[in-house]
Protein backbone atom coordinates (compact mmCIF):
# COMPACT_ATOMS: atom_id res chain seq x y z
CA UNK A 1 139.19 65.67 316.36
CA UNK A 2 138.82 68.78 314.15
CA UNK A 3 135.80 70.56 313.27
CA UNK A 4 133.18 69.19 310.44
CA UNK A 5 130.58 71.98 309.63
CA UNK A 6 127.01 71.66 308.10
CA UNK A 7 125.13 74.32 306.92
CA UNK A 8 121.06 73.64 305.97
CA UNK A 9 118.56 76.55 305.17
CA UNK A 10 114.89 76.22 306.22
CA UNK A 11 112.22 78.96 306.95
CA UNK A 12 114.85 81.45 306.21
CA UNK A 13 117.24 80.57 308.50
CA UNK A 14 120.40 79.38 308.01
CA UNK A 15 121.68 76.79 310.52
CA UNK A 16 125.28 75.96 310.72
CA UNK A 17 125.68 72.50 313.18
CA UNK A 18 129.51 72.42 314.40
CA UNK A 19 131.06 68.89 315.25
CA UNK A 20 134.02 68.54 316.90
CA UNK A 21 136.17 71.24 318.65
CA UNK A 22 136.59 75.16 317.54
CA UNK A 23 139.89 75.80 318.63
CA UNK A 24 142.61 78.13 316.84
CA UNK A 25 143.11 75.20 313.89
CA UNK A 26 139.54 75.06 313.20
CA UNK A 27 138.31 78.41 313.88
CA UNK A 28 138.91 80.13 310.44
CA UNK A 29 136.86 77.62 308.81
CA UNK A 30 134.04 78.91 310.84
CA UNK A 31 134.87 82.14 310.73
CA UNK A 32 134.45 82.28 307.16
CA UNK A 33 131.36 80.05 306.79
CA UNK A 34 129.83 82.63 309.14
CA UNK A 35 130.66 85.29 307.30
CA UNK A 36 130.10 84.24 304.21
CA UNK A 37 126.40 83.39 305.01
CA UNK A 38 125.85 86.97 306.13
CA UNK A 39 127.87 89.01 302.85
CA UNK A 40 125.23 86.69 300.98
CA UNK A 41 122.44 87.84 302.30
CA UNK A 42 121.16 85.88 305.51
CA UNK A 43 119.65 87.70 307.51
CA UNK A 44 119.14 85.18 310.81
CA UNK A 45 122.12 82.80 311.15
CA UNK A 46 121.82 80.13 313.55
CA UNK A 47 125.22 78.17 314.68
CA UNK A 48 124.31 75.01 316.50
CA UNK A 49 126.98 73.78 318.78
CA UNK A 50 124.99 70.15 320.00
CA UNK A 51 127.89 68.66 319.01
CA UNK A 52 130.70 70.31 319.83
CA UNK A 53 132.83 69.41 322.63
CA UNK A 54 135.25 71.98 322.83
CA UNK A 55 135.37 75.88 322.03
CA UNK A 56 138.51 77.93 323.23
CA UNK A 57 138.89 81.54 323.23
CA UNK A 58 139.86 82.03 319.41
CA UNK A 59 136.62 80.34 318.64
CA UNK A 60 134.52 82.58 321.23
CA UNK A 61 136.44 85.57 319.20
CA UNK A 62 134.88 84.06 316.22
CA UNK A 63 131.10 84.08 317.43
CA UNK A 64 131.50 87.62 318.97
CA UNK A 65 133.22 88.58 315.39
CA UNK A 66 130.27 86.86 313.90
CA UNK A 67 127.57 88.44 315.99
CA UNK A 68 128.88 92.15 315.34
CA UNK A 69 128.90 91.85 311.38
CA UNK A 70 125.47 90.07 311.05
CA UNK A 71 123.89 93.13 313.54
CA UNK A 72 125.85 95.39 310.97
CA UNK A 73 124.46 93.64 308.28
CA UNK A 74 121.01 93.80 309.95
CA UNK A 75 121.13 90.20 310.55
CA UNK A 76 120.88 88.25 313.40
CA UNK A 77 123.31 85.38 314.91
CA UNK A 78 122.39 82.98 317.55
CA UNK A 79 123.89 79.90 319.38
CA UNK A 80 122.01 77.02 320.15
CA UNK A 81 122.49 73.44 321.41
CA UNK A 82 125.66 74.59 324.19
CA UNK A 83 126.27 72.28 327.06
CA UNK A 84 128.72 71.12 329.25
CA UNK A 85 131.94 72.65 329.18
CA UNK A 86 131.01 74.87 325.78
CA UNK A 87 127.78 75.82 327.74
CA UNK A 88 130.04 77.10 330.83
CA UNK A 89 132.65 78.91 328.98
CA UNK A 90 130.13 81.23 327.17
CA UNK A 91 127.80 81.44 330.72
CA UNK A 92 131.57 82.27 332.55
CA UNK A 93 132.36 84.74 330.05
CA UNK A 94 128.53 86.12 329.82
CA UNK A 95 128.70 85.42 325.89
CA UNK A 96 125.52 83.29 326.93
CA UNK A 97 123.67 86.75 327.40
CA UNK A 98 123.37 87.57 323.60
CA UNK A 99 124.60 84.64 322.03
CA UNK A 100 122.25 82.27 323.35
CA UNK A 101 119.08 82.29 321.13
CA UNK A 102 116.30 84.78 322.48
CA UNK A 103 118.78 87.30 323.80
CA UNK A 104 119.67 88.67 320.23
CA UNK A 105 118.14 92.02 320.84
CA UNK A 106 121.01 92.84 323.83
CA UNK A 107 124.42 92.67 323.29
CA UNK A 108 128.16 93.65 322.68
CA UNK A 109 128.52 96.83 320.76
């Protein structure tokens, strides 16, 4: 399965909801969703991985990569939705710290 993304804005928030797997075939599609939504002007960016049953290390690049512009950008990227094995990759890697929504404020520099 590949990756089918969904972007909806509401409240000012954008929310991006991920289906499928965000490996290194499907991660440049994100990548540039994500960063489009930020060089337009979003300032809180929301990616919401309920359904996503698979995230490998080019896609963790992508939400770090992701994270860093929209805090240049004075934006603000969260996850939401993580479980199972997506959940324990970023809590393994402690990507949960300031991806996970709520912990925005900390973070990779």
């Amino acid at each position: 399965m590949g990756l089918a993304l969904h972007t909806t804005r509401q409240e000012g928030r954008a929310t991006i909801a991920a289906r499928g797997s965000i490996d290194l075939h499907s991660s440049d599609e994100l990548r540039s969703r994500l960063t489009e939504l930020v060089d337009a002007g979003e300032r809180e960016v929301v990616v919401d991985l309920t359904a996503v049953d698979f995230c490998d290390s080019s896609g963790l690049n992508v939400l770090v990569r992701a994270y860093k512009h929209a805090r240049a950008q004075n934006a603000t990227l969260t996850v939401t939705g993580a479980y199972g094995r997506v959940e324990n990759v970023l809590r393994t890697t402690g990507l949960d710290r300031f991806l996970i929504g709520g912990a925005a404020g900390e973070g990779v520099g």
